[in-house]
PDB file of N, CA and C in Angstrom:
ATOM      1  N   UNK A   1     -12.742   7.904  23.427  1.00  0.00           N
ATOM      2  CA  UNK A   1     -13.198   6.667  22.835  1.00  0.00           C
ATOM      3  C   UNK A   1     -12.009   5.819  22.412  1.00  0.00           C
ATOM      4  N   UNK A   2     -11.921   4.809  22.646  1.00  0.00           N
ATOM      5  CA  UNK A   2     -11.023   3.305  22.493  1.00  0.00           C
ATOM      6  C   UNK A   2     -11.243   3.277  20.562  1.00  0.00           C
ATOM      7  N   UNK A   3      -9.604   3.479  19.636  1.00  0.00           N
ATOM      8  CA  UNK A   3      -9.923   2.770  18.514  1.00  0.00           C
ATOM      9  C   UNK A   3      -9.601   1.480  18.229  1.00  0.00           C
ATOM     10  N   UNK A   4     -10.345   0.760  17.614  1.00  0.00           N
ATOM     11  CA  UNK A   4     -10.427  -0.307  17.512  1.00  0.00           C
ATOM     12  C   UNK A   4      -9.165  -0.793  16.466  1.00  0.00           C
ATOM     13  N   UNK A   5      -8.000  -1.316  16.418  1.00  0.00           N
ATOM     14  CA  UNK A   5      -6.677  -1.498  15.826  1.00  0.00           C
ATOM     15  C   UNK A   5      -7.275  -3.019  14.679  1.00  0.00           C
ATOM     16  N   UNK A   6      -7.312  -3.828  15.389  1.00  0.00           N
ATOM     17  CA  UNK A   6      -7.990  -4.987  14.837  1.00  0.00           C
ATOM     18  C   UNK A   6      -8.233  -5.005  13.557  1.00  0.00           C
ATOM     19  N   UNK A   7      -9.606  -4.249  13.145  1.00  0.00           N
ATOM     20  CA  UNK A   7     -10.160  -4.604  11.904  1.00  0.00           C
ATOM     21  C   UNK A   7      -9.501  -4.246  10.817  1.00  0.00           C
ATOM     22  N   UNK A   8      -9.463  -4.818   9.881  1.00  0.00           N
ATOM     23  CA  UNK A   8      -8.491  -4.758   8.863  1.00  0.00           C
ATOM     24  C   UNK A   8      -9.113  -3.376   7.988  1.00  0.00           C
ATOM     25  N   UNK A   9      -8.330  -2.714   7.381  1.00  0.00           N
ATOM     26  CA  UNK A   9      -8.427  -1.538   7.021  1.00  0.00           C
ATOM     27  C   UNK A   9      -8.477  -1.833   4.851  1.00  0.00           C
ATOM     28  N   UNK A  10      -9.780  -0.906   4.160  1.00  0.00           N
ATOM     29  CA  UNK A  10      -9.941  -1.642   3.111  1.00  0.00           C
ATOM     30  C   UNK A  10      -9.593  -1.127   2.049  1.00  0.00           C
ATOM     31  N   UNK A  11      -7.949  -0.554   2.239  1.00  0.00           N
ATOM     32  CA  UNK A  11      -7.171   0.190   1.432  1.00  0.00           C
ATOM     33  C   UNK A  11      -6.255  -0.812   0.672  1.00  0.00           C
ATOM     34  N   UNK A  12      -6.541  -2.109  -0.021  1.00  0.00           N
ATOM     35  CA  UNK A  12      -6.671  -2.540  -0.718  1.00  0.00           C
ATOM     36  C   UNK A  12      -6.287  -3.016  -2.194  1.00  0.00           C
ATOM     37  N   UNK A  13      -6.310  -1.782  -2.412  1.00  0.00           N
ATOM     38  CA  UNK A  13      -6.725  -1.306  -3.699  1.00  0.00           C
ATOM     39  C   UNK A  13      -5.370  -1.332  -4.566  1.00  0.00           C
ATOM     40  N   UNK A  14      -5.246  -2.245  -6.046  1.00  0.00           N
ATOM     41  CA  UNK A  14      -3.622  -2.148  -6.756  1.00  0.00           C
ATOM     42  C   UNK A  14      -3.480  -0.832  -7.233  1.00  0.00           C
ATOM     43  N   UNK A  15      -2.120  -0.670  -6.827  1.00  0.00           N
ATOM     44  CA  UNK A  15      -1.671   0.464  -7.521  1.00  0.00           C
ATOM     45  C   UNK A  15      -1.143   0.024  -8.874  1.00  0.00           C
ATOM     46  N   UNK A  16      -2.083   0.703  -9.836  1.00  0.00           N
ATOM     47  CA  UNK A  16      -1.261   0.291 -11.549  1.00  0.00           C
ATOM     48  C   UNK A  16      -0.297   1.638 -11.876  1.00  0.00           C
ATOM     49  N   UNK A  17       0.864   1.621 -12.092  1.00  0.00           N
ATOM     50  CA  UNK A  17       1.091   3.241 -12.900  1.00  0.00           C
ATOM     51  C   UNK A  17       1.158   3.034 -14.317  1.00  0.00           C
ATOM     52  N   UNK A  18       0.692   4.412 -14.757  1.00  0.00           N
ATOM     53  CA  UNK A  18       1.489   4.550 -16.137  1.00  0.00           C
ATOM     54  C   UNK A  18       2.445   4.003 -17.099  1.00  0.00           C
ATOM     55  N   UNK A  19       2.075   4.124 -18.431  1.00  0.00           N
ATOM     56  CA  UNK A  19       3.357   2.984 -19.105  1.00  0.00           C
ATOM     57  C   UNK A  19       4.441   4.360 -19.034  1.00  0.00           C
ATOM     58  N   UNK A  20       4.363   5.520 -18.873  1.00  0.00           N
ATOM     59  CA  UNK A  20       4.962   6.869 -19.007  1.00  0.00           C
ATOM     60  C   UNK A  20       5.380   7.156 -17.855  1.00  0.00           C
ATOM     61  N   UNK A  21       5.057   6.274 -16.914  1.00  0.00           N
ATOM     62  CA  UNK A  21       5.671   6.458 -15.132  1.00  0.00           C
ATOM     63  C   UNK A  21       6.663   5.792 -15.389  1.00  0.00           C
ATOM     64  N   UNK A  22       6.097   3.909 -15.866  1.00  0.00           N
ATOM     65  CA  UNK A  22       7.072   3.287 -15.707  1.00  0.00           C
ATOM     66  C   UNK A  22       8.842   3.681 -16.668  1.00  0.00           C
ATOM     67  N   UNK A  23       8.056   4.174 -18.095  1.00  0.00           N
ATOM     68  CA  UNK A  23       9.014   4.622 -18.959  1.00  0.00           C
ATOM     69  C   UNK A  23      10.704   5.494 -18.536  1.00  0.00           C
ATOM     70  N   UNK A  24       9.487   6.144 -17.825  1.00  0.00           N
ATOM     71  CA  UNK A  24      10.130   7.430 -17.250  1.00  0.00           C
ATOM     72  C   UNK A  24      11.298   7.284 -16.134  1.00  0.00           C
ATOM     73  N   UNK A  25      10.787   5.595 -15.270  1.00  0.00           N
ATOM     74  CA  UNK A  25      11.798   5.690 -14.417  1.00  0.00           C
ATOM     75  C   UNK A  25      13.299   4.518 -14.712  1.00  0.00           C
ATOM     76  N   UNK A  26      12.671   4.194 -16.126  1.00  0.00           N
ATOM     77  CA  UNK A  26      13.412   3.244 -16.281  1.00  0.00           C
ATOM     78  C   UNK A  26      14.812   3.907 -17.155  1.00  0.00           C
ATOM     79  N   UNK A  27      14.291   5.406 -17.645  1.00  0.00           N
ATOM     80  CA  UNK A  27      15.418   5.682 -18.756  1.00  0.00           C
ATOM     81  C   UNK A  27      15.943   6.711 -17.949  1.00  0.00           C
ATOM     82  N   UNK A  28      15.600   7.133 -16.092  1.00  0.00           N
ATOM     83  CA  UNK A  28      16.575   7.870 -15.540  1.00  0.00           C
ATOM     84  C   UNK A  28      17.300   6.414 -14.871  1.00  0.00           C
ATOM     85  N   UNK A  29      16.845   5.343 -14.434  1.00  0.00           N
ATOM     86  CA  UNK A  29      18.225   4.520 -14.176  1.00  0.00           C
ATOM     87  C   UNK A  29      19.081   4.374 -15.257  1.00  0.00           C
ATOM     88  N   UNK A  30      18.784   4.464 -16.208  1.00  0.00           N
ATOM     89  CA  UNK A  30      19.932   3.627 -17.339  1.00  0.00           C
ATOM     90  C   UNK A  30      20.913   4.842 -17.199  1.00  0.00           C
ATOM     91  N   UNK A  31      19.905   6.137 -17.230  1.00  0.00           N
ATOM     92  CA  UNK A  31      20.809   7.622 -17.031  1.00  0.00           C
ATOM     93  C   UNK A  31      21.840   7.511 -16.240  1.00  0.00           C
ATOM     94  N   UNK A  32      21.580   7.246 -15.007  1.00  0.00           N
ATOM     95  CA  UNK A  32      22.203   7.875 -13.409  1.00  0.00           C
ATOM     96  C   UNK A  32      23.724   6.410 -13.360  1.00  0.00           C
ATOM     97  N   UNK A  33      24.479   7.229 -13.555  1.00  0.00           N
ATOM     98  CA  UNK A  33      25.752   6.986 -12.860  1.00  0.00           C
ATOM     99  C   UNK A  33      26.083   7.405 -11.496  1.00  0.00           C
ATOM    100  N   UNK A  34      26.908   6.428 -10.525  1.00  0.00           N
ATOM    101  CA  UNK A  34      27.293   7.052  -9.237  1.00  0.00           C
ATOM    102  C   UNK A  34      28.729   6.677  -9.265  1.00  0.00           C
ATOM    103  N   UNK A  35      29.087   7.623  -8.863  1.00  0.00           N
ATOM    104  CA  UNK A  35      31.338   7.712  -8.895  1.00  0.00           C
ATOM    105  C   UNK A  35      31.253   7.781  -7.593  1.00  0.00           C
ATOM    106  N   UNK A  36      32.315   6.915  -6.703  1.00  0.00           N
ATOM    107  CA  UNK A  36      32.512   7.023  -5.296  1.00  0.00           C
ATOM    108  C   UNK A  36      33.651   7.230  -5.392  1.00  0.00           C
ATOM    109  N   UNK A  37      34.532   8.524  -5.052  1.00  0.00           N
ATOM    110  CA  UNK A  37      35.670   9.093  -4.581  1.00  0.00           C
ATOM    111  C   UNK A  37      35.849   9.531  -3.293  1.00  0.00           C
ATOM    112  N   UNK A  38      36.562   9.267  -2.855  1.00  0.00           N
ATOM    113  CA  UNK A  38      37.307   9.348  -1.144  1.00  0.00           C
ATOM    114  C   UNK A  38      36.099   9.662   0.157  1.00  0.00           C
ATOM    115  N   UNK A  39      35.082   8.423  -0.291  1.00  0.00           N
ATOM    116  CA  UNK A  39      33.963   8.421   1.052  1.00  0.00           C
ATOM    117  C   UNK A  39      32.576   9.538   0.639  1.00  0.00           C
ATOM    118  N   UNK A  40      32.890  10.249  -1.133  1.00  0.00           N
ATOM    119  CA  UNK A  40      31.773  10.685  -1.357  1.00  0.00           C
ATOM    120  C   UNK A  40      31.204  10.272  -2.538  1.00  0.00           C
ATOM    121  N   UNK A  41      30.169   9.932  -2.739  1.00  0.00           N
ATOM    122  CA  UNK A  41      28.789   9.445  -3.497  1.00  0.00           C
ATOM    123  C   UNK A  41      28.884  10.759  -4.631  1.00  0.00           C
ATOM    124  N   UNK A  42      29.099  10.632  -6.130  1.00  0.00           N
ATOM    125  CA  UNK A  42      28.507  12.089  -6.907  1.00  0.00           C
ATOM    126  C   UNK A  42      27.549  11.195  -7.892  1.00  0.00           C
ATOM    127  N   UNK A  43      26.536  11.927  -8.149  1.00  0.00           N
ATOM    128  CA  UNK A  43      25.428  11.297  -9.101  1.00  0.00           C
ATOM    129  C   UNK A  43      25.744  12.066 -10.051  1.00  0.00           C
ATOM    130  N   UNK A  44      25.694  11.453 -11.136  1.00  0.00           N
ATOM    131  CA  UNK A  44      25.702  12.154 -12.701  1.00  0.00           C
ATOM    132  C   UNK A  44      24.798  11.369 -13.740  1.00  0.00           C
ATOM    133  N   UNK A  45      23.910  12.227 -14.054  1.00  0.00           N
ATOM    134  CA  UNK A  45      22.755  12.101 -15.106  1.00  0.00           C
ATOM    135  C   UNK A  45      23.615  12.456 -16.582  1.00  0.00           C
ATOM    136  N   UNK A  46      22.980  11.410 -17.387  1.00  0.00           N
ATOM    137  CA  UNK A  46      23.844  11.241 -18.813  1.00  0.00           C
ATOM    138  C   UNK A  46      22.767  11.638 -19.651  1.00  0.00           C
ATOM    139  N   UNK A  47      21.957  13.076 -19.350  1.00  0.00           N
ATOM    140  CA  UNK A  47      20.904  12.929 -20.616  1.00  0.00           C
ATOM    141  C   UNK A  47      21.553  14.430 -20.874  1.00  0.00           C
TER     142      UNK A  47
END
């Protein structure tokens, strides 16, 4: 059977997150430092 591509699909729907998602990802950026030494990337978390 042929699927039909066309019709619009009714996934839609807003994604809201959490004030504890958003919280959460905002106080590992403030965290995350990146040091670039001789062509390598090191991540270091400041908590």
């Amino acid at each position: 059977m042929a699927k039909i591509y066309s019709k619009k699909t009714l996934a839609t729907n807003a994604l809201k997150p959490k004030k504890e998602t958003i919280s959460f990802l905002l106080n590992y950026s403030k965290a995350l430092s990146i040091i670039k030494l001789n062509n390598k990337n090191f991540e270091i978390i400041a908590n």
